[in-house]
PDB file of N, CA and C in Angstrom:
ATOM      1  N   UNK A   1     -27.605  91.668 -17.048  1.00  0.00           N
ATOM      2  CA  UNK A   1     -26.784  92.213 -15.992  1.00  0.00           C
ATOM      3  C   UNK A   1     -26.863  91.298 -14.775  1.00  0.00           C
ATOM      4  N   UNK A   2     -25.553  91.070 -14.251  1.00  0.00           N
ATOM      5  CA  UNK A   2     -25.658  90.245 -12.747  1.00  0.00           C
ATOM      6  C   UNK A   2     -26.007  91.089 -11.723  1.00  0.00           C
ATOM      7  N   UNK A   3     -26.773  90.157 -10.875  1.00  0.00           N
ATOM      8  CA  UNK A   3     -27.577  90.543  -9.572  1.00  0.00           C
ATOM      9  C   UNK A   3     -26.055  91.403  -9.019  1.00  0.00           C
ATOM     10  N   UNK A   4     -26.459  92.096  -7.994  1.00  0.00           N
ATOM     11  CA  UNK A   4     -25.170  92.965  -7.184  1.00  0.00           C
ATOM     12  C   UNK A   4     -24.991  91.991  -6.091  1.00  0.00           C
ATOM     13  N   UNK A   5     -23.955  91.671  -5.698  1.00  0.00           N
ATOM     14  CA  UNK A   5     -24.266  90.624  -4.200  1.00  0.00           C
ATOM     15  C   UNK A   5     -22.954  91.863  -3.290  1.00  0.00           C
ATOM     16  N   UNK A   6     -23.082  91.553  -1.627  1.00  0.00           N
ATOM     17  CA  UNK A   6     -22.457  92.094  -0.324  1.00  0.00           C
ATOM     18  C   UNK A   6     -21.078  91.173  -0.716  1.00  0.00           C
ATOM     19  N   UNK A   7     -20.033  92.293  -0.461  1.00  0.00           N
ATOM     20  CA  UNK A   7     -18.815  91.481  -0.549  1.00  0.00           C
ATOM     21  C   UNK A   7     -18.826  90.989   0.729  1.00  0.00           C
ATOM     22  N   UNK A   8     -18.011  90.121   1.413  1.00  0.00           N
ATOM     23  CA  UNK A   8     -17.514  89.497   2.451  1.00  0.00           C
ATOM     24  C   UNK A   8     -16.536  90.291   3.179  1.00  0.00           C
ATOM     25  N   UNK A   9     -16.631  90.502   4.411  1.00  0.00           N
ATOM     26  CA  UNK A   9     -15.145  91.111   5.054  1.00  0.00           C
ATOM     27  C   UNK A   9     -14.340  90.947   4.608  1.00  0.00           C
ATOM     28  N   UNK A  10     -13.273  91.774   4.666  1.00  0.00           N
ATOM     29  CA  UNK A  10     -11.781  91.460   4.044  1.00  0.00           C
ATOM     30  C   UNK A  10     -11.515  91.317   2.214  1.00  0.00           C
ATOM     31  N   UNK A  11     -12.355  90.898   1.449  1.00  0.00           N
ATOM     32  CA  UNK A  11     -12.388  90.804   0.072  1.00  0.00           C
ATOM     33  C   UNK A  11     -12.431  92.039  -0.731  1.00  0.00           C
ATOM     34  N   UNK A  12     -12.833  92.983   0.077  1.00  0.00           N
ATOM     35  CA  UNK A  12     -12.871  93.980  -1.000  1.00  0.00           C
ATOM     36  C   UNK A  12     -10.802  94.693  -0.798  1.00  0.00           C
ATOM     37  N   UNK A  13     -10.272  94.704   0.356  1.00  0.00           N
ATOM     38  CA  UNK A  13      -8.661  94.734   0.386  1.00  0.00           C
ATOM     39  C   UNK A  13      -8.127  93.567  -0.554  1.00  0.00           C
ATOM     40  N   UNK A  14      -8.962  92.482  -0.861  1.00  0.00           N
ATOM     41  CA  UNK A  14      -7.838  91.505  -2.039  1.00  0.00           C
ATOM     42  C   UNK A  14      -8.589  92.033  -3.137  1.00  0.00           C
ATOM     43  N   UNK A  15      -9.695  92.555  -3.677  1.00  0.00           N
ATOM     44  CA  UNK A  15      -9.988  93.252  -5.064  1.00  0.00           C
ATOM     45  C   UNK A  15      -9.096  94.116  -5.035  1.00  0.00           C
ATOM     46  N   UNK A  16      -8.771  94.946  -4.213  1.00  0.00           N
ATOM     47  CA  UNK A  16      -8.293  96.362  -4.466  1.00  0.00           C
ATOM     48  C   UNK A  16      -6.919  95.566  -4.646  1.00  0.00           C
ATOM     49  N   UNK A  17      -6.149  95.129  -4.224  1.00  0.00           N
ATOM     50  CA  UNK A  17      -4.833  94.511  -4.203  1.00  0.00           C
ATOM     51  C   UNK A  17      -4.718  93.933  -5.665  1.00  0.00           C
ATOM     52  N   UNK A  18      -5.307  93.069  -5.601  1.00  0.00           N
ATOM     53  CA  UNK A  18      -5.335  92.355  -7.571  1.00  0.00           C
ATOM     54  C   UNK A  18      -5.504  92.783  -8.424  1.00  0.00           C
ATOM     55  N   UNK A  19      -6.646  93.794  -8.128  1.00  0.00           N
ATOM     56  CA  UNK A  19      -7.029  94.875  -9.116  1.00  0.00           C
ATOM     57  C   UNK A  19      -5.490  96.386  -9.584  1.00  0.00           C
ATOM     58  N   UNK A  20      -5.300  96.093  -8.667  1.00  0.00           N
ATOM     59  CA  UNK A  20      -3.731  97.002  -8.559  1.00  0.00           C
ATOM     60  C   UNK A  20      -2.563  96.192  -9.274  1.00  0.00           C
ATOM     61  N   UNK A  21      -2.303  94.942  -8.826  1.00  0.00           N
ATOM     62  CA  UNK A  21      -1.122  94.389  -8.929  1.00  0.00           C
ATOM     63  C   UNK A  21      -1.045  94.119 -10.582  1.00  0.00           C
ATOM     64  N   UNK A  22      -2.600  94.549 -11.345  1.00  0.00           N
ATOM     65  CA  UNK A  22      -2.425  94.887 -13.086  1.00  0.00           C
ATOM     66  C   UNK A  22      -1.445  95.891 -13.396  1.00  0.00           C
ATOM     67  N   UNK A  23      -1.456  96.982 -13.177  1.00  0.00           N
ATOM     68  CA  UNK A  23      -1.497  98.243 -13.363  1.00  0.00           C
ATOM     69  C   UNK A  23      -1.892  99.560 -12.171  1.00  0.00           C
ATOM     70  N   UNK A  24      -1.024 100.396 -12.094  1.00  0.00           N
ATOM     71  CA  UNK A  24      -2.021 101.581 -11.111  1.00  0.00           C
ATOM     72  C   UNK A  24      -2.820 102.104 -12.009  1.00  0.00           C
ATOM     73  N   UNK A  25      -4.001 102.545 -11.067  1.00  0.00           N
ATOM     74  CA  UNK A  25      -4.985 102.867 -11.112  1.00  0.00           C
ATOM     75  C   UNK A  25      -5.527 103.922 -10.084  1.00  0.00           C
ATOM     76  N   UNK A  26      -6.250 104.961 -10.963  1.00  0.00           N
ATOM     77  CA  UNK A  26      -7.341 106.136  -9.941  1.00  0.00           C
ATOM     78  C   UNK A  26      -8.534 105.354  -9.158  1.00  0.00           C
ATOM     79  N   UNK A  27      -8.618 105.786  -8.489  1.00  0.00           N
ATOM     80  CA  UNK A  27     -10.255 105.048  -7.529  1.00  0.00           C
ATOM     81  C   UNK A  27     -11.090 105.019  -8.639  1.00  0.00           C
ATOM     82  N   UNK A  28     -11.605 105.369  -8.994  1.00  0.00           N
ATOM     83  CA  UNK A  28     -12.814 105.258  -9.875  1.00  0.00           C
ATOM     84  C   UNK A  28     -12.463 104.465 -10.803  1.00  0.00           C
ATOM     85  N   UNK A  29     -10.955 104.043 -11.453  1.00  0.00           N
ATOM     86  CA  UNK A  29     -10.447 103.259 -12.317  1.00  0.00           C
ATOM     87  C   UNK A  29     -10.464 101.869 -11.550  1.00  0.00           C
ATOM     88  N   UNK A  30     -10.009 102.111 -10.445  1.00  0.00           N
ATOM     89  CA  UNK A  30     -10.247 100.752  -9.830  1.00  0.00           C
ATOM     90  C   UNK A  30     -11.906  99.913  -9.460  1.00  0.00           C
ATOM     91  N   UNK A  31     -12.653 100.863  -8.783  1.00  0.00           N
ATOM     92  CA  UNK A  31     -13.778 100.723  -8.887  1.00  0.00           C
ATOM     93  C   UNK A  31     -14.284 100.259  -9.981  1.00  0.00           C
ATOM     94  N   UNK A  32     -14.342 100.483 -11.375  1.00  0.00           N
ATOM     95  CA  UNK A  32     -14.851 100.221 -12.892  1.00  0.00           C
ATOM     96  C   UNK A  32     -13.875  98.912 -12.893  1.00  0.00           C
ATOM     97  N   UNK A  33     -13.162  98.751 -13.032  1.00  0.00           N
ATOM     98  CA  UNK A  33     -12.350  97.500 -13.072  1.00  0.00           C
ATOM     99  C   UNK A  33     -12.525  96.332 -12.330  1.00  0.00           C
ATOM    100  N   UNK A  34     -13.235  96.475 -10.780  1.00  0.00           N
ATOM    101  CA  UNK A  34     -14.213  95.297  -9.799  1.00  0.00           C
ATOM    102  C   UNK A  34     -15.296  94.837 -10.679  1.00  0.00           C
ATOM    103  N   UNK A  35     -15.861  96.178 -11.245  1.00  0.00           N
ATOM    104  CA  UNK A  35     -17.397  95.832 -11.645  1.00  0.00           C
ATOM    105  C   UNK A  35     -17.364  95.192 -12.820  1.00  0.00           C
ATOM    106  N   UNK A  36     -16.115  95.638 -13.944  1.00  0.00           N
ATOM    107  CA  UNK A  36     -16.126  95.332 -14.668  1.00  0.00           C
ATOM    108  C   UNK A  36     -15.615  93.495 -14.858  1.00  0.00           C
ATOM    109  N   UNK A  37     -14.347  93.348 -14.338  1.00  0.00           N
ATOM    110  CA  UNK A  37     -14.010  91.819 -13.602  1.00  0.00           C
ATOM    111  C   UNK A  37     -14.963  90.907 -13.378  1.00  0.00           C
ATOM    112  N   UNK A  38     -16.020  91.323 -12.406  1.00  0.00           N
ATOM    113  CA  UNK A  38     -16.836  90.510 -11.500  1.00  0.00           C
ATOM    114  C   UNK A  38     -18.247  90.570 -12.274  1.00  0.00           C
ATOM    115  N   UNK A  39     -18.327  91.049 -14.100  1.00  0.00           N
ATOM    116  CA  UNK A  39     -19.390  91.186 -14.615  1.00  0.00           C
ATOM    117  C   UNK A  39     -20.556  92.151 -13.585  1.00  0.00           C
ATOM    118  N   UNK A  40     -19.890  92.808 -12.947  1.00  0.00           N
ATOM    119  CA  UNK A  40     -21.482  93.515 -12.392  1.00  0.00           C
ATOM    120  C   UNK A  40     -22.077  92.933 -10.462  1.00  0.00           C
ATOM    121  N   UNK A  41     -21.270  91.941 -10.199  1.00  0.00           N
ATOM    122  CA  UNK A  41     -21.662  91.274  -9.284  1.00  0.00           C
ATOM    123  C   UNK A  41     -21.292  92.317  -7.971  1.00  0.00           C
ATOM    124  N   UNK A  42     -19.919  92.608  -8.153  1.00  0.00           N
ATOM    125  CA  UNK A  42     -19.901  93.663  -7.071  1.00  0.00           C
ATOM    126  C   UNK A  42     -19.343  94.977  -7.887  1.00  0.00           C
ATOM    127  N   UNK A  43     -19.974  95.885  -7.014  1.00  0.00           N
ATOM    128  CA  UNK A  43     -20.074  97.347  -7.437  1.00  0.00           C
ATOM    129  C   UNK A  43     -19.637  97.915  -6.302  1.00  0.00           C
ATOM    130  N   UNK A  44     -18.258  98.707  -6.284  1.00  0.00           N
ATOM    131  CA  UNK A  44     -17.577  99.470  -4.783  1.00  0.00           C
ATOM    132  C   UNK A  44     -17.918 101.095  -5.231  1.00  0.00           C
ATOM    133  N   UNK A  45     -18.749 101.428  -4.057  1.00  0.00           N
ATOM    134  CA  UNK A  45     -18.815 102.977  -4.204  1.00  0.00           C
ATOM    135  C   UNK A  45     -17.947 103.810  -3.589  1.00  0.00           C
ATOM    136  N   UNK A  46     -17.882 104.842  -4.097  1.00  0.00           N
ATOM    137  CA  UNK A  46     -16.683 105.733  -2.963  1.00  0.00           C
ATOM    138  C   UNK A  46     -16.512 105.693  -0.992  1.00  0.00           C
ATOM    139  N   UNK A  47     -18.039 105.571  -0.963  1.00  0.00           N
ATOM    140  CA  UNK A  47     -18.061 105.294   0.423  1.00  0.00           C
ATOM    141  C   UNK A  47     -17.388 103.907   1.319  1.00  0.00           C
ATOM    142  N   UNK A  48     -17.112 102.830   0.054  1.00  0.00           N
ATOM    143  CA  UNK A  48     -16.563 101.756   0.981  1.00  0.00           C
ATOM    144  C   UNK A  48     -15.168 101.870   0.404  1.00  0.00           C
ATOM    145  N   UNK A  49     -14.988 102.148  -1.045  1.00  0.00           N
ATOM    146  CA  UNK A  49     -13.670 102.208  -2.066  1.00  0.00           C
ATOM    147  C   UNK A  49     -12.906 103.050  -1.012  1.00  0.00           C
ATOM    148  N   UNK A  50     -12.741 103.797  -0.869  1.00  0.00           N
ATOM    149  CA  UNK A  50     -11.923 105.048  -0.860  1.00  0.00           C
ATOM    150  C   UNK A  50     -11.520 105.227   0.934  1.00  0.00           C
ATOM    151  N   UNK A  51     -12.578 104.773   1.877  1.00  0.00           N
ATOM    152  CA  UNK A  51     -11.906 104.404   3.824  1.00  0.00           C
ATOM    153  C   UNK A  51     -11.183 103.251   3.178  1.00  0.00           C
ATOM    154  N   UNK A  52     -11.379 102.154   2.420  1.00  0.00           N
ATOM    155  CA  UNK A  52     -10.295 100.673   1.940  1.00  0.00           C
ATOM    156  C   UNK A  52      -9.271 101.565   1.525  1.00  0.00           C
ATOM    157  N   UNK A  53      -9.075 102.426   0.462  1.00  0.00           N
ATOM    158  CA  UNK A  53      -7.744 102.470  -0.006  1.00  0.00           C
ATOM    159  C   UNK A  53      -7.086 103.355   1.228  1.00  0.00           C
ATOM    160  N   UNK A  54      -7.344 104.286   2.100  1.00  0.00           N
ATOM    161  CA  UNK A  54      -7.038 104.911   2.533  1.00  0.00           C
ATOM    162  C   UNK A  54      -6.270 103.871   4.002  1.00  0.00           C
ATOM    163  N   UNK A  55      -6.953 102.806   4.061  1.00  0.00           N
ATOM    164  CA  UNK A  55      -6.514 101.795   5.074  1.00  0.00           C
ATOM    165  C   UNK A  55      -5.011 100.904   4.726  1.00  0.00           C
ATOM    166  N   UNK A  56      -5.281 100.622   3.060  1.00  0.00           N
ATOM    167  CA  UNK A  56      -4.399 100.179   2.654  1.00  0.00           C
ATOM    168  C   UNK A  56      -2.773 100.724   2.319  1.00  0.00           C
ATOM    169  N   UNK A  57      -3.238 102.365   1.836  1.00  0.00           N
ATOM    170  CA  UNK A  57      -2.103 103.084   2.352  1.00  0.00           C
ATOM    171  C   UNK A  57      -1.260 103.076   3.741  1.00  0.00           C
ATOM    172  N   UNK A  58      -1.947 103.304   4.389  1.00  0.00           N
ATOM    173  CA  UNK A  58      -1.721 103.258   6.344  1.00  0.00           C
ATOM    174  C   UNK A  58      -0.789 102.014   6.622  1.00  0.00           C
ATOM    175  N   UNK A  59      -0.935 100.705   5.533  1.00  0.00           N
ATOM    176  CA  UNK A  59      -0.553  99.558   5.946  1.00  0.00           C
ATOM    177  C   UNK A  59       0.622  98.970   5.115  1.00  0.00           C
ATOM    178  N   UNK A  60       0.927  99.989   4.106  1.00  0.00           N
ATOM    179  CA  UNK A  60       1.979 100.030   3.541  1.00  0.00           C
ATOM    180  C   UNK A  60       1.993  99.747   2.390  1.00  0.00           C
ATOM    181  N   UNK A  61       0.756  98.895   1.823  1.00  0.00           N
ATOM    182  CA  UNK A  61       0.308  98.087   0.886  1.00  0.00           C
ATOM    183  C   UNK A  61       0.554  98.528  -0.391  1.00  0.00           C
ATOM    184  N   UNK A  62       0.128 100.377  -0.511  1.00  0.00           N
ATOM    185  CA  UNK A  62      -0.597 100.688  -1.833  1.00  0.00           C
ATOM    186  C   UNK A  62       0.337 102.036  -1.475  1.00  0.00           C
ATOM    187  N   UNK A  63       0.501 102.886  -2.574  1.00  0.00           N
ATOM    188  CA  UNK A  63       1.048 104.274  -2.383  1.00  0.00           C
ATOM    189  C   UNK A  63       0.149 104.859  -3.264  1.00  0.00           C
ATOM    190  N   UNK A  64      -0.207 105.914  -3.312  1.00  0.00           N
ATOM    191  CA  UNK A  64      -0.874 107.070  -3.859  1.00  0.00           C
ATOM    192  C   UNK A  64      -0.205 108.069  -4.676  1.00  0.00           C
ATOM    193  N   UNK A  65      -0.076 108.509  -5.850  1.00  0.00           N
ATOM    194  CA  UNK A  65       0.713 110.044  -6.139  1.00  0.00           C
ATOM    195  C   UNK A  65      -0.599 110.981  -7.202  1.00  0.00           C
ATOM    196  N   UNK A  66      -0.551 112.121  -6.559  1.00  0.00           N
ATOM    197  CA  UNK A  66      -1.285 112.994  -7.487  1.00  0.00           C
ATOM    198  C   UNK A  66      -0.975 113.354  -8.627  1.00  0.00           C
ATOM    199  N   UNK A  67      -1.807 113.466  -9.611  1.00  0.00           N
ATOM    200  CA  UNK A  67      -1.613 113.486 -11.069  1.00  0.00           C
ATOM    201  C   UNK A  67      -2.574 114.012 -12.066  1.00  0.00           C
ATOM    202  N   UNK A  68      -2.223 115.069 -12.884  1.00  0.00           N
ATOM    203  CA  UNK A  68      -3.328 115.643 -13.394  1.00  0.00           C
ATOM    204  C   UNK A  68      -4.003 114.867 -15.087  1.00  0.00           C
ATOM    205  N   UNK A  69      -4.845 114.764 -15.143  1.00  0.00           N
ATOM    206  CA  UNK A  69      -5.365 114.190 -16.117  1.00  0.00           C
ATOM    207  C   UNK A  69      -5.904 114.938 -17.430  1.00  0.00           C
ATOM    208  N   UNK A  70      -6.153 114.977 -18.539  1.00  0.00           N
ATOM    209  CA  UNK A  70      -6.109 115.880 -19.489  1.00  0.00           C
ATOM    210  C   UNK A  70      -7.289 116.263 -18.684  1.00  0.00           C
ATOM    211  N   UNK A  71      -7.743 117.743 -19.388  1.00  0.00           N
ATOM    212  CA  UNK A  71      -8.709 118.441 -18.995  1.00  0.00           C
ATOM    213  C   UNK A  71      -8.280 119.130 -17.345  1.00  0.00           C
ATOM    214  N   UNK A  72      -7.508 118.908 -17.236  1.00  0.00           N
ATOM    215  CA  UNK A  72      -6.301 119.093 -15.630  1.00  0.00           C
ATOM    216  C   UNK A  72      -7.548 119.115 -14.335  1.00  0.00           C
ATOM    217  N   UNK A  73      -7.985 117.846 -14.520  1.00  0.00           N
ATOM    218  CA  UNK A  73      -8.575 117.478 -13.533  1.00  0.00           C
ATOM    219  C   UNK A  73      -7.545 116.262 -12.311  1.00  0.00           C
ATOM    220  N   UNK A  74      -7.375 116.635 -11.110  1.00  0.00           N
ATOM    221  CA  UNK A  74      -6.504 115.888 -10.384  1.00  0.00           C
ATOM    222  C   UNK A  74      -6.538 115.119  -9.990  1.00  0.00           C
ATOM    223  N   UNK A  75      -6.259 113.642  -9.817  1.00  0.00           N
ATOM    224  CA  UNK A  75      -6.311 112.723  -9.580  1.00  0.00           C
ATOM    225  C   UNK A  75      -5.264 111.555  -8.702  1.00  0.00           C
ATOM    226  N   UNK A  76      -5.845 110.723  -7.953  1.00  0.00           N
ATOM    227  CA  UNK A  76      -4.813 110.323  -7.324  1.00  0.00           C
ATOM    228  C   UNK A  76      -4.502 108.918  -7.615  1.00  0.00           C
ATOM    229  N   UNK A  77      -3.437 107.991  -8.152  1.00  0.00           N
ATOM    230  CA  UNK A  77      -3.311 106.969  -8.787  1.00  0.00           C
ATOM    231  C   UNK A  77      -2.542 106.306  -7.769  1.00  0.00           C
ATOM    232  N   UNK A  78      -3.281 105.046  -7.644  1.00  0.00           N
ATOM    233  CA  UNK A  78      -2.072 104.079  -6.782  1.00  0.00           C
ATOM    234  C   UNK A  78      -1.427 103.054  -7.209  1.00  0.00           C
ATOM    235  N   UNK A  79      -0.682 102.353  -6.645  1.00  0.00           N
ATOM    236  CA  UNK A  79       0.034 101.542  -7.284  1.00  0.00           C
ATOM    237  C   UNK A  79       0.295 100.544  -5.969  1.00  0.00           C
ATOM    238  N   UNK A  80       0.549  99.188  -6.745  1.00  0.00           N
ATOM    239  CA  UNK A  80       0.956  98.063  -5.263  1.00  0.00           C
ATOM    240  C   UNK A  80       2.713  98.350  -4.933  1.00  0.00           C
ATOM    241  N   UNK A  81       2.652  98.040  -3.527  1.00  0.00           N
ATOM    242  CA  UNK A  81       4.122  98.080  -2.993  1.00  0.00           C
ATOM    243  C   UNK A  81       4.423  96.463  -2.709  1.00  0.00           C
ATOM    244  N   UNK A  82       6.227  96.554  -2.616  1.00  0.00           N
ATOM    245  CA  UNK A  82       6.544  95.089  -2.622  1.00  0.00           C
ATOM    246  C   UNK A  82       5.603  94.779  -1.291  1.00  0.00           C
ATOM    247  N   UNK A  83       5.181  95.186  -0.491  1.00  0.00           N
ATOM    248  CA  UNK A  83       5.034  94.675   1.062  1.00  0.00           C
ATOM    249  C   UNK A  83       3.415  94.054   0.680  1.00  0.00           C
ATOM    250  N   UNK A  84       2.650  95.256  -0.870  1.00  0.00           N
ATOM    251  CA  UNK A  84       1.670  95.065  -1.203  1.00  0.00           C
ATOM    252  C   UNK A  84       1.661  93.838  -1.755  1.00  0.00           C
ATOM    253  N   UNK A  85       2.429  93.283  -2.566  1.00  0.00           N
ATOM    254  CA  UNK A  85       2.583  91.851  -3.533  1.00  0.00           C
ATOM    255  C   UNK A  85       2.483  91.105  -2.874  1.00  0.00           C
ATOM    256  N   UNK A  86       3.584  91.148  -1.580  1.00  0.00           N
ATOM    257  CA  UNK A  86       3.628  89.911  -0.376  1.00  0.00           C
ATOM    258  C   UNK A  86       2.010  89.894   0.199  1.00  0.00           C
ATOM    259  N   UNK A  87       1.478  90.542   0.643  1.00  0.00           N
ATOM    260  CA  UNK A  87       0.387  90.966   1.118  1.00  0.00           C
ATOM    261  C   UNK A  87      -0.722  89.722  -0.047  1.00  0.00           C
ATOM    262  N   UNK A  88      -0.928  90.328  -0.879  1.00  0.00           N
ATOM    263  CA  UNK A  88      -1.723  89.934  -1.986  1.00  0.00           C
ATOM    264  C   UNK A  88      -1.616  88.213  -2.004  1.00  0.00           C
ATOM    265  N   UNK A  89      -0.013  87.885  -2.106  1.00  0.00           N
ATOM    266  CA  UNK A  89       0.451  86.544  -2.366  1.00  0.00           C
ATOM    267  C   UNK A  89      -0.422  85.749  -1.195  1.00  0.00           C
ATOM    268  N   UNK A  90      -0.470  86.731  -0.372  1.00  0.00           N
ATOM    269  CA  UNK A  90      -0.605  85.590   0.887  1.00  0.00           C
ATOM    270  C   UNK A  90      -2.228  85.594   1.629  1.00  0.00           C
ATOM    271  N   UNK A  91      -2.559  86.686   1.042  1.00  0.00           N
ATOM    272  CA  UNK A  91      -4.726  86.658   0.611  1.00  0.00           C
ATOM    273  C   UNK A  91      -5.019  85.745  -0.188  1.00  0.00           C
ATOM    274  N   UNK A  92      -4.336  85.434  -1.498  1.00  0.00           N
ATOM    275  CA  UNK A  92      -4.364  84.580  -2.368  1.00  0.00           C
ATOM    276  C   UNK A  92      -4.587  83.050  -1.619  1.00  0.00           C
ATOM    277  N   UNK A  93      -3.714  82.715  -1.175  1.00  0.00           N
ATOM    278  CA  UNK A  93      -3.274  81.114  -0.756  1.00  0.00           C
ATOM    279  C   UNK A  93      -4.440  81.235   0.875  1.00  0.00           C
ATOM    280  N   UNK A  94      -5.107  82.354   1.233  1.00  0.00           N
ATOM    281  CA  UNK A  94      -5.979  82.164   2.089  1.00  0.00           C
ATOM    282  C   UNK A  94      -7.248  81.945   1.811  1.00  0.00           C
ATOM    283  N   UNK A  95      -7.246  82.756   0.782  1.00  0.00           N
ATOM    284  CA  UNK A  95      -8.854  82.451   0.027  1.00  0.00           C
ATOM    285  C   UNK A  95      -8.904  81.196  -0.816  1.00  0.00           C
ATOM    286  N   UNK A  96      -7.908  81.039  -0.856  1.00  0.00           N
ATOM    287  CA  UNK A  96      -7.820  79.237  -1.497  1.00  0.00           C
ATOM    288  C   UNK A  96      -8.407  78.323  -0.667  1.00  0.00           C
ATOM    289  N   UNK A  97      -7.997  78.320   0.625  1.00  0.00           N
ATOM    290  CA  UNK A  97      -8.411  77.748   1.536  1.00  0.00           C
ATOM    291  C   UNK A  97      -9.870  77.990   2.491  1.00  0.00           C
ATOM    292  N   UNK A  98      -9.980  78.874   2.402  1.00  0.00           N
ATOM    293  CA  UNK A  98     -11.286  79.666   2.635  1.00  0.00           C
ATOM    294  C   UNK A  98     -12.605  78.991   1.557  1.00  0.00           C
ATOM    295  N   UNK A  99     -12.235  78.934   0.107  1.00  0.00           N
ATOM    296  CA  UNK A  99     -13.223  78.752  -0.949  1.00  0.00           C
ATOM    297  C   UNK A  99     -13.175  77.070  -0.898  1.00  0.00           C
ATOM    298  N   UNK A 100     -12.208  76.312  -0.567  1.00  0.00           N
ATOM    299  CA  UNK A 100     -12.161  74.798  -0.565  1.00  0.00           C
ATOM    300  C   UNK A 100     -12.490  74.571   0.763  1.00  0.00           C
ATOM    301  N   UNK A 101     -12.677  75.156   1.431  1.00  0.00           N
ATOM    302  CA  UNK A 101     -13.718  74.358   2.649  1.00  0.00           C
ATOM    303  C   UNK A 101     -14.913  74.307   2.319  1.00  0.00           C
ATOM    304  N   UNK A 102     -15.157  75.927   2.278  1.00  0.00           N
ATOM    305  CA  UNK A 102     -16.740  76.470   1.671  1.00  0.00           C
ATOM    306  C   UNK A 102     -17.303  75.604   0.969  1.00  0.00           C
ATOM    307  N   UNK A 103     -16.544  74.737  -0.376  1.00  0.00           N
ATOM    308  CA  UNK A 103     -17.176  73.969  -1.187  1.00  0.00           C
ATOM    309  C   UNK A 103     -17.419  72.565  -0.520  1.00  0.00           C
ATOM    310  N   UNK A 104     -16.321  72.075   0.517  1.00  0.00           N
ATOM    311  CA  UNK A 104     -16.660  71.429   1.149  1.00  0.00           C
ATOM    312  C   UNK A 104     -17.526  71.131   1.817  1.00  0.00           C
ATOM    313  N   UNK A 105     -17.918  71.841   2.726  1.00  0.00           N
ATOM    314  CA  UNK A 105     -18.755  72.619   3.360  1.00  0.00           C
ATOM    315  C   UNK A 105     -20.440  72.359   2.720  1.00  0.00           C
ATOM    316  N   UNK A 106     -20.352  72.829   1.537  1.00  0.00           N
ATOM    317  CA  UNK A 106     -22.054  72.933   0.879  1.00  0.00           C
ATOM    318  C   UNK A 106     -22.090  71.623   0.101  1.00  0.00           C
ATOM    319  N   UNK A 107     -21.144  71.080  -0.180  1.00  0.00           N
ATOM    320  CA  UNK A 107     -20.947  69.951  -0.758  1.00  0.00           C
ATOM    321  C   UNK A 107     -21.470  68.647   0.188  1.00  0.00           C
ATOM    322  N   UNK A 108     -21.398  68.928   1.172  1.00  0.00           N
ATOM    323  CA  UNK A 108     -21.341  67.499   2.110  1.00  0.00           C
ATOM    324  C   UNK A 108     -22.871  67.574   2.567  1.00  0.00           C
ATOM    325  N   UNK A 109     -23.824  66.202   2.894  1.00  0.00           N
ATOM    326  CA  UNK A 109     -24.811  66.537   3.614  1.00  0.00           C
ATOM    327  C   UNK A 109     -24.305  66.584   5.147  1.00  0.00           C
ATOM    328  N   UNK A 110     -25.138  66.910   5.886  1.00  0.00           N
ATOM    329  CA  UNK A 110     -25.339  67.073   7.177  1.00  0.00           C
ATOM    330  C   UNK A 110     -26.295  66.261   7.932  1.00  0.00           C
TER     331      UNK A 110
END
């Protein structure tokens, strides 16, 4: 099993975004799907999962609809919006740039 590591500001809104832009997904579906992705490295609990999605709604990103699941337990599934894709596209091409300095960065002596 991989060590758990602290996500970085802002990264856990591009998991939730990528992790979406598969398929919608329930919180806990999304959550299992980080951990599962990232082999174990990061693990989102309801306490950070769920103020993120609730932010990401607010911002237009993600929509929510309730939905009952066999055993008629209720659930709320989201899905990415176009504003979400644009959004995503453009975390993408930042963390590009973000991770090629970084390597730069540890790469170079000082």
């Amino acid at each position: 099993m991989a060590k758990q590591a602290e996500l970085l500001q802002g990264t856990l809104d591009l998991l939730i975004l990528r992790t979406l832009e598969l398929r919608p997904l329930h919180g806990v579906g999304i959550s299992e799907r980080i951990e599962q992705v990232t082999r174990g490295v990061f693990v989102v609990g309801p306490g950070s999962l769920f103020p993120a999605l609730h932010r990401l709604a607010e911002k237009g990103w993600i929509e929510g609809e309730w939905s009952e699941l066999e055993g008629k337990r209720r659930v709320k599934t989201y899905v990415l919006t176009a504003s979400g894709r644009a959004q995503l596209a453009a975390e993408k091409r930042n963390w590009q740039k973000v991770f090629t300095a970084m390597n730069r960065a540890l790469a170079e002596e000082f």
